[in-house]
Structure formats: structure tokens, C-alpha cells
C-alpha atoms as a PDB file:
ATOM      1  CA  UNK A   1      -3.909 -12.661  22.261  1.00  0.00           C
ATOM      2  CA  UNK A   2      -6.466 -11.089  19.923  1.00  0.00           C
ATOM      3  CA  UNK A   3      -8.478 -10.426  22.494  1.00  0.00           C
ATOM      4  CA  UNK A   4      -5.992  -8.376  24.279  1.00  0.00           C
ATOM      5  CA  UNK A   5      -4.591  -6.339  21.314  1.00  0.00           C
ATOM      6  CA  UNK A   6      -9.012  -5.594  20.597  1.00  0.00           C
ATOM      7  CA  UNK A   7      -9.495  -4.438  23.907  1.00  0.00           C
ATOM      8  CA  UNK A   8      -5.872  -2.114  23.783  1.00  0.00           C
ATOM      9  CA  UNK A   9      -7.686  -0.521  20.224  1.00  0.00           C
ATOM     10  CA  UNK A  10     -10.705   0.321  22.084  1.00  0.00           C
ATOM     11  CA  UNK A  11      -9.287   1.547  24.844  1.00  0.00           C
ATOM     12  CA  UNK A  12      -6.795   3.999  23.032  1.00  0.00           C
ATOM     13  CA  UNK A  13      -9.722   4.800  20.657  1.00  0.00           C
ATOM     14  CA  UNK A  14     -11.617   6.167  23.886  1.00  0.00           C
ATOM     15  CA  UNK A  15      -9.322   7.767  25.296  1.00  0.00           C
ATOM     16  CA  UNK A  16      -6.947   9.988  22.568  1.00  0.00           C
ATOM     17  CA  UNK A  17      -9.613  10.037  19.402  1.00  0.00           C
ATOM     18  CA  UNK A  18     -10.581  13.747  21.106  1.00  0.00           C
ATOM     19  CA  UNK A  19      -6.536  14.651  20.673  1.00  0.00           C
ATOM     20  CA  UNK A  20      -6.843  13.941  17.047  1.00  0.00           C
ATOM     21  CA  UNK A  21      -5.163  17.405  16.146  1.00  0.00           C
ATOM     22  CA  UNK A  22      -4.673  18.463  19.284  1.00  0.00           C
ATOM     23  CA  UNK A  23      -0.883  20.264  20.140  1.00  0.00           C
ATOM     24  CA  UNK A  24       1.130  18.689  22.723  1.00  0.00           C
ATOM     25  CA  UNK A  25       2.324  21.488  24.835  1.00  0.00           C
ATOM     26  CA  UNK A  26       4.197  19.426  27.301  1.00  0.00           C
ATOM     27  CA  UNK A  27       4.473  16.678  29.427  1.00  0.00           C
ATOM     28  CA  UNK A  28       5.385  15.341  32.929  1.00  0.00           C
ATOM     29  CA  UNK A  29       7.258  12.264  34.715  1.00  0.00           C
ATOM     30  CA  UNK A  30       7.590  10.997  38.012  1.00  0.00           C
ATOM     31  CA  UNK A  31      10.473  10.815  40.515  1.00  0.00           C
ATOM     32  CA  UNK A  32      10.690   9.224  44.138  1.00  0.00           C
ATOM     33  CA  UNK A  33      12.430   9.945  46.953  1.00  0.00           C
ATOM     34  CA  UNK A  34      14.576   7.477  48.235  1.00  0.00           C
ATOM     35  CA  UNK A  35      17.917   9.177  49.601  1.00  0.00           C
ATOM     36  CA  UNK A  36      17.707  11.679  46.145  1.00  0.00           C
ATOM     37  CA  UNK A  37      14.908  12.168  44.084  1.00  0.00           C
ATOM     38  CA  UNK A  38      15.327   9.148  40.990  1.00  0.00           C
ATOM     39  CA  UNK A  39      13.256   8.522  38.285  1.00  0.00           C
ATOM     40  CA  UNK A  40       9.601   6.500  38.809  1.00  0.00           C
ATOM     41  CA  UNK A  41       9.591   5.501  35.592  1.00  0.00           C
ATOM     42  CA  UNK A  42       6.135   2.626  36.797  1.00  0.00           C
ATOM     43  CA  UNK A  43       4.068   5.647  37.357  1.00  0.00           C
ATOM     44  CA  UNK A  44       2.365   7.227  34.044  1.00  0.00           C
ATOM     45  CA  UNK A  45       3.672   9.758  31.946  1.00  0.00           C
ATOM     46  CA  UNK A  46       1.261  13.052  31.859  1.00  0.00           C
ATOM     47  CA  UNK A  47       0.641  14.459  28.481  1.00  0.00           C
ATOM     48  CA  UNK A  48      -0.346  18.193  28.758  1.00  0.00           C
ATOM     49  CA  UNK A  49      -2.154  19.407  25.348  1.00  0.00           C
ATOM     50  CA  UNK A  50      -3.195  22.643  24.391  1.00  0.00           C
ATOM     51  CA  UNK A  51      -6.790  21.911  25.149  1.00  0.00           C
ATOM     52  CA  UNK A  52      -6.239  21.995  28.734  1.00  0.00           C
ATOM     53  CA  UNK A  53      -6.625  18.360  28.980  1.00  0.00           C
ATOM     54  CA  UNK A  54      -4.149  15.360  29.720  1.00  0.00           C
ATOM     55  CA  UNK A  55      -3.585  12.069  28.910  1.00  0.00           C
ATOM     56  CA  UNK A  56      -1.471   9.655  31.729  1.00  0.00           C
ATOM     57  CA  UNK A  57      -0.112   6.191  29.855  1.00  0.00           C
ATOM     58  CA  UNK A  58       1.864   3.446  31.555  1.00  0.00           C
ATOM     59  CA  UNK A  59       2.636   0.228  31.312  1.00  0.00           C
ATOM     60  CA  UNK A  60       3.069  -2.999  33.498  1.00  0.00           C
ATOM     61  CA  UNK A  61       3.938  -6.284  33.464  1.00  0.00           C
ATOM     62  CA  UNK A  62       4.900  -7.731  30.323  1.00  0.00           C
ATOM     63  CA  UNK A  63       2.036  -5.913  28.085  1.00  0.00           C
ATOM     64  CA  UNK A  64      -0.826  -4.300  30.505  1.00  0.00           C
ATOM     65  CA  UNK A  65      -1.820  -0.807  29.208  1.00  0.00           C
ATOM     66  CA  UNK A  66      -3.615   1.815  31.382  1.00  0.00           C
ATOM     67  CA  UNK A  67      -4.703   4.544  30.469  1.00  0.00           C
ATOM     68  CA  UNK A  68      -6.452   7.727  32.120  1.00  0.00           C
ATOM     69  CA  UNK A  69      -7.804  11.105  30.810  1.00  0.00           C
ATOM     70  CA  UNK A  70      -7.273  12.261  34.353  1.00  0.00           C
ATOM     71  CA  UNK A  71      -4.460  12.432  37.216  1.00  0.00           C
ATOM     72  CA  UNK A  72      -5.169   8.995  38.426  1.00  0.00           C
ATOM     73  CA  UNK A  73      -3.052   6.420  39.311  1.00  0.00           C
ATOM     74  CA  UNK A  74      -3.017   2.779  38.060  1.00  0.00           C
ATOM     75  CA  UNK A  75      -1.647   1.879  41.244  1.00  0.00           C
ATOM     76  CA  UNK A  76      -1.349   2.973  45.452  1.00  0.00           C
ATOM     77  CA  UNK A  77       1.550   4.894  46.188  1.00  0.00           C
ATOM     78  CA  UNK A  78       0.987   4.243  49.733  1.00  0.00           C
ATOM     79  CA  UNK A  79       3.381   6.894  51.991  1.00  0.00           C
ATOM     80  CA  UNK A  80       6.155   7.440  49.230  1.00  0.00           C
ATOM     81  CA  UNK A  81       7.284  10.924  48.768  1.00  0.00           C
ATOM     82  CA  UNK A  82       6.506  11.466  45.182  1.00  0.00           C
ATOM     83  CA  UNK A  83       7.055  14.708  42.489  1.00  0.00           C
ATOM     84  CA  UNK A  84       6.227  15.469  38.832  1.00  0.00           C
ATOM     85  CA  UNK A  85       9.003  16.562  36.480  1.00  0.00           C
ATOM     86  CA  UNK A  86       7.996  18.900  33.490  1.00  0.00           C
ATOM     87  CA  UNK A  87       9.474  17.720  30.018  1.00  0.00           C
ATOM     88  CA  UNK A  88      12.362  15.821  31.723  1.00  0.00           C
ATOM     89  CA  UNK A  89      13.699  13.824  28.212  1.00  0.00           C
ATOM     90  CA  UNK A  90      15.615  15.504  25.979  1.00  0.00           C
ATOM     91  CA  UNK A  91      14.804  13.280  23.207  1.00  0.00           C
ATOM     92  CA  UNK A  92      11.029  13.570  23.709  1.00  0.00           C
ATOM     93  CA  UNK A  93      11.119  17.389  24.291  1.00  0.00           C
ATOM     94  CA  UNK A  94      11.425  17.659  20.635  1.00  0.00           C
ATOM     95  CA  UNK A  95       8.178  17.135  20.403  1.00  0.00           C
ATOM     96  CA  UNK A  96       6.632  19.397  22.139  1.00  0.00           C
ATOM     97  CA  UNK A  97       4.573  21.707  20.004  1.00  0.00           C
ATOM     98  CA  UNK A  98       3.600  18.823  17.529  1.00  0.00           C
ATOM     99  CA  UNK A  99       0.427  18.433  16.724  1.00  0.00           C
ATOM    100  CA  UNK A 100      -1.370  14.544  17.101  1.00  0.00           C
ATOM    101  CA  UNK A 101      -2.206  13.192  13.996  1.00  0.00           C
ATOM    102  CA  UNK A 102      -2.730   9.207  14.837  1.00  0.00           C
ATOM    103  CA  UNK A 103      -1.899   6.880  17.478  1.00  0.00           C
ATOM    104  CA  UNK A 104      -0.883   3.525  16.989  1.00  0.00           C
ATOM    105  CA  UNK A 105       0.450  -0.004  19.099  1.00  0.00           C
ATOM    106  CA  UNK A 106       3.790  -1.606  17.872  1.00  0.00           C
ATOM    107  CA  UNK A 107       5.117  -4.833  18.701  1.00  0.00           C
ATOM    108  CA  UNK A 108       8.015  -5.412  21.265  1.00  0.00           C
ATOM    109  CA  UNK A 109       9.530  -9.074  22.284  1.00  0.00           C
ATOM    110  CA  UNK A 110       9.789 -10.986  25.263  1.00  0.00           C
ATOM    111  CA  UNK A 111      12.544 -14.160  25.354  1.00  0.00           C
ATOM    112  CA  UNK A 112      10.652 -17.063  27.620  1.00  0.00           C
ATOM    113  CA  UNK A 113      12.298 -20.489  27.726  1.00  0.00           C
ATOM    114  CA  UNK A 114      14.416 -19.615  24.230  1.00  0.00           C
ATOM    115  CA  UNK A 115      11.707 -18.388  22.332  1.00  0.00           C
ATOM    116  CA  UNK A 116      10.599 -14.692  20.990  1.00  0.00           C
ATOM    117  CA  UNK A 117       7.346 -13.865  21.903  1.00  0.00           C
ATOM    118  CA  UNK A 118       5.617 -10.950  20.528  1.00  0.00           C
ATOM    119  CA  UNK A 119       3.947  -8.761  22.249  1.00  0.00           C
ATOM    120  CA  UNK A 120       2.267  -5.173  21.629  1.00  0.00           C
ATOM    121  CA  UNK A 121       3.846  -2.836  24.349  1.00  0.00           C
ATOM    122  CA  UNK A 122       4.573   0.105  22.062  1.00  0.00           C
ATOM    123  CA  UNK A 123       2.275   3.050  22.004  1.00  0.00           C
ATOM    124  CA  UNK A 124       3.244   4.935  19.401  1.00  0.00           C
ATOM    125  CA  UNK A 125       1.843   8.655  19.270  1.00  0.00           C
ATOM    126  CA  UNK A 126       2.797  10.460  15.716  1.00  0.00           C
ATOM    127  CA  UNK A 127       2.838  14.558  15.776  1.00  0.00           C
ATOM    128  CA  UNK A 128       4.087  16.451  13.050  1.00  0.00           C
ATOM    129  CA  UNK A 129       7.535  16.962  14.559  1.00  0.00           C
ATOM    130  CA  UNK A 130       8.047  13.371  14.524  1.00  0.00           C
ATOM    131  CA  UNK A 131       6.881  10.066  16.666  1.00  0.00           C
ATOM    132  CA  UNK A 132       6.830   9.659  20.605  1.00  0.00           C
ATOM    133  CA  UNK A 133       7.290   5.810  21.493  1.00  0.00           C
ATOM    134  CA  UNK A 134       5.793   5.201  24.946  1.00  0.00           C
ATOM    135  CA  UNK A 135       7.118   1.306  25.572  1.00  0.00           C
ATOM    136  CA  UNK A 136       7.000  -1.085  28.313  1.00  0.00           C
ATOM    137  CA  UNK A 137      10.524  -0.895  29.411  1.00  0.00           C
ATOM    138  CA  UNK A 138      10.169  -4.441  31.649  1.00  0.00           C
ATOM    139  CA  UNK A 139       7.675  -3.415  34.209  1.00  0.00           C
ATOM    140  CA  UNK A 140       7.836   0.477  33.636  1.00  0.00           C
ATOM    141  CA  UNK A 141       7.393   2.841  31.034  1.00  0.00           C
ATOM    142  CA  UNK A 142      10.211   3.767  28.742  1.00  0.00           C
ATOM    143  CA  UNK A 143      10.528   6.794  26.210  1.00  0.00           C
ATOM    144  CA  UNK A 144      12.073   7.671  22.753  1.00  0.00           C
ATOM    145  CA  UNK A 145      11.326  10.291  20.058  1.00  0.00           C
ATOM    146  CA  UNK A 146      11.691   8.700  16.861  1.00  0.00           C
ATOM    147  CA  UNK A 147      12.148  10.480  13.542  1.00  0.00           C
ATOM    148  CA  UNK A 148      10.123   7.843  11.224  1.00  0.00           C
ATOM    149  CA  UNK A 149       6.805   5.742  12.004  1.00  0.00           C
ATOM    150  CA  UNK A 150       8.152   2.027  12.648  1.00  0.00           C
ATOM    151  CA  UNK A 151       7.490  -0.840  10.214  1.00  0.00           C
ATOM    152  CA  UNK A 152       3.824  -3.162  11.284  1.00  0.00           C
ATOM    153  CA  UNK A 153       1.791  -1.058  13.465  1.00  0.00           C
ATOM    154  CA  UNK A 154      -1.516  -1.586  14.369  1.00  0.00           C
ATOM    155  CA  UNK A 155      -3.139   1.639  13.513  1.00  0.00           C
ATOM    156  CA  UNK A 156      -6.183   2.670  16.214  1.00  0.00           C
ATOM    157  CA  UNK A 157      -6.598   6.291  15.561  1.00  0.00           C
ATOM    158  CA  UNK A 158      -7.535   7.880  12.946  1.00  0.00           C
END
């Protein structure tokens, strides 16, 4: 389990210690086609800073983290008709405009057999305007903005 939450450190280190003071200027979110366009919520979130680079996150299974300064995929999409939403959650749209001053994981639980097992599935990103949780939502990436940094995080950057 150490093991795992070492090589999350070092792989959020590598990718977001560049966008150390860096200004989120949006972001973007998948949708499918299916009948109507619905939310792809297993495909990564894009976050668009004001260096003209990005950073795609998403999670999978019960704590997998990938991560991507690029607009690759962490999985096929095969055939399905796919688009990218701009800045698609309220919550989270506040924001936009805050600059990154530390990244961190936070731990989430899983219930197996009666018992809480903790896991870290919480990437939390801190701006100035407040904190963007980016959390493994059973199999899929889920979002909130939240207004104060959460209790025992694992800091990774700065």
C-alpha cells in the first residue's frame, strides 16, 4: 500500500510541479453519445492553464491514477462518438482563474466484506480561489470545489 501511495507522489510530482503558480484558465469533460450526449465521466478531465499547457487526470478502479501532460487517453475508445465540454460544473467553474499553489492526495473509503478500507483516490489541487477535488467516483472520476483544504493529506507538491 506504501508502495502505491510512493509511486502516486512521484507521479503527480512529474507531472504538475511545472503548474506550481500556474492560472487555471479552464477546463474540459467528456460526454458520449448514446441516444443524447451524457456525461463520460471514465475519461480524464482536461485542465487548460494559462501556459498553454494541460493536464488530463482520471481515475479507475478502486484507486488507479493516470495521469497525462498531453491529450491522451488511459484507455481505447474504440468507435464511440465522443465530445469535450468546456467548464461543464458549476461548482468547479469557480475556480477558474485560481492560481495552483500545491497539489495533494486525500484518502477516500471502500466497504469490502464489512470493513472500511482506506484508500487514496482524492487528488486534491489547491488555487487561491479555493480547492478542486478530483475523486474516484467508483470507476470514474468525480468533481467538487471545496472552500477549505481537507483534514490528513498527503502533501506532493510543493
Amino acid at each position: 500500500m506504501l508502495r502505491r501511495l510512493v509511486s502516486k507522489v512521484v507521479a503527480i510530482k512529474k507531472v504538475f510541479e511545472k503548474f506550481i503558480g500556474a492560472t487555471l484558465i479552464g477546463y474540459s469533460t467528456a460526454e458520449i453519445f448514446s441516444d443524447q450526449w451524457e456525461p463520460w465521466n471514465d475519461l480524464p478531465i482536461r485542465l487548460n492553464f494559462n501556459n498553454g499547457q494541460l493536464i488530463s487526470v482520471a481515475w479507475s478502479r478502486f484507486d488507479d491514477l493516470w495521469l497525462s501532460n498531453d491529450q491522451s487517453l488511459p484507455f481505447d475508445i474504440y468507435d464511440s462518438k465522443v465530445r469535450w465540454v468546456e467548464n461543464a460544473f458549476e461548482d468547479v467553474n469557480r475556480l477558474i482563474g485560481g492560481v495552483i499553489l500545491s497539489v495533494s492526495l486525500g484518502s477516500g473509503y471502500l466497504e469490502l466484506e464489512g470493513q472500511e478500507i482506506t484508500l487514496d483516490t482524492r487528488l486534491i489541487i489547491e488555487t487561491d480561489q479555493g480547492m478542486m477535488d478530483i475523486f474516484n467516483a467508483l470507476d470514474e472520476n468525480g468533481y467538487a470545489y471545496l472552500p477549505t483544504r481537507p483534514q490528513n493529506l498527503t502533501v506532493c507538491i510543493p
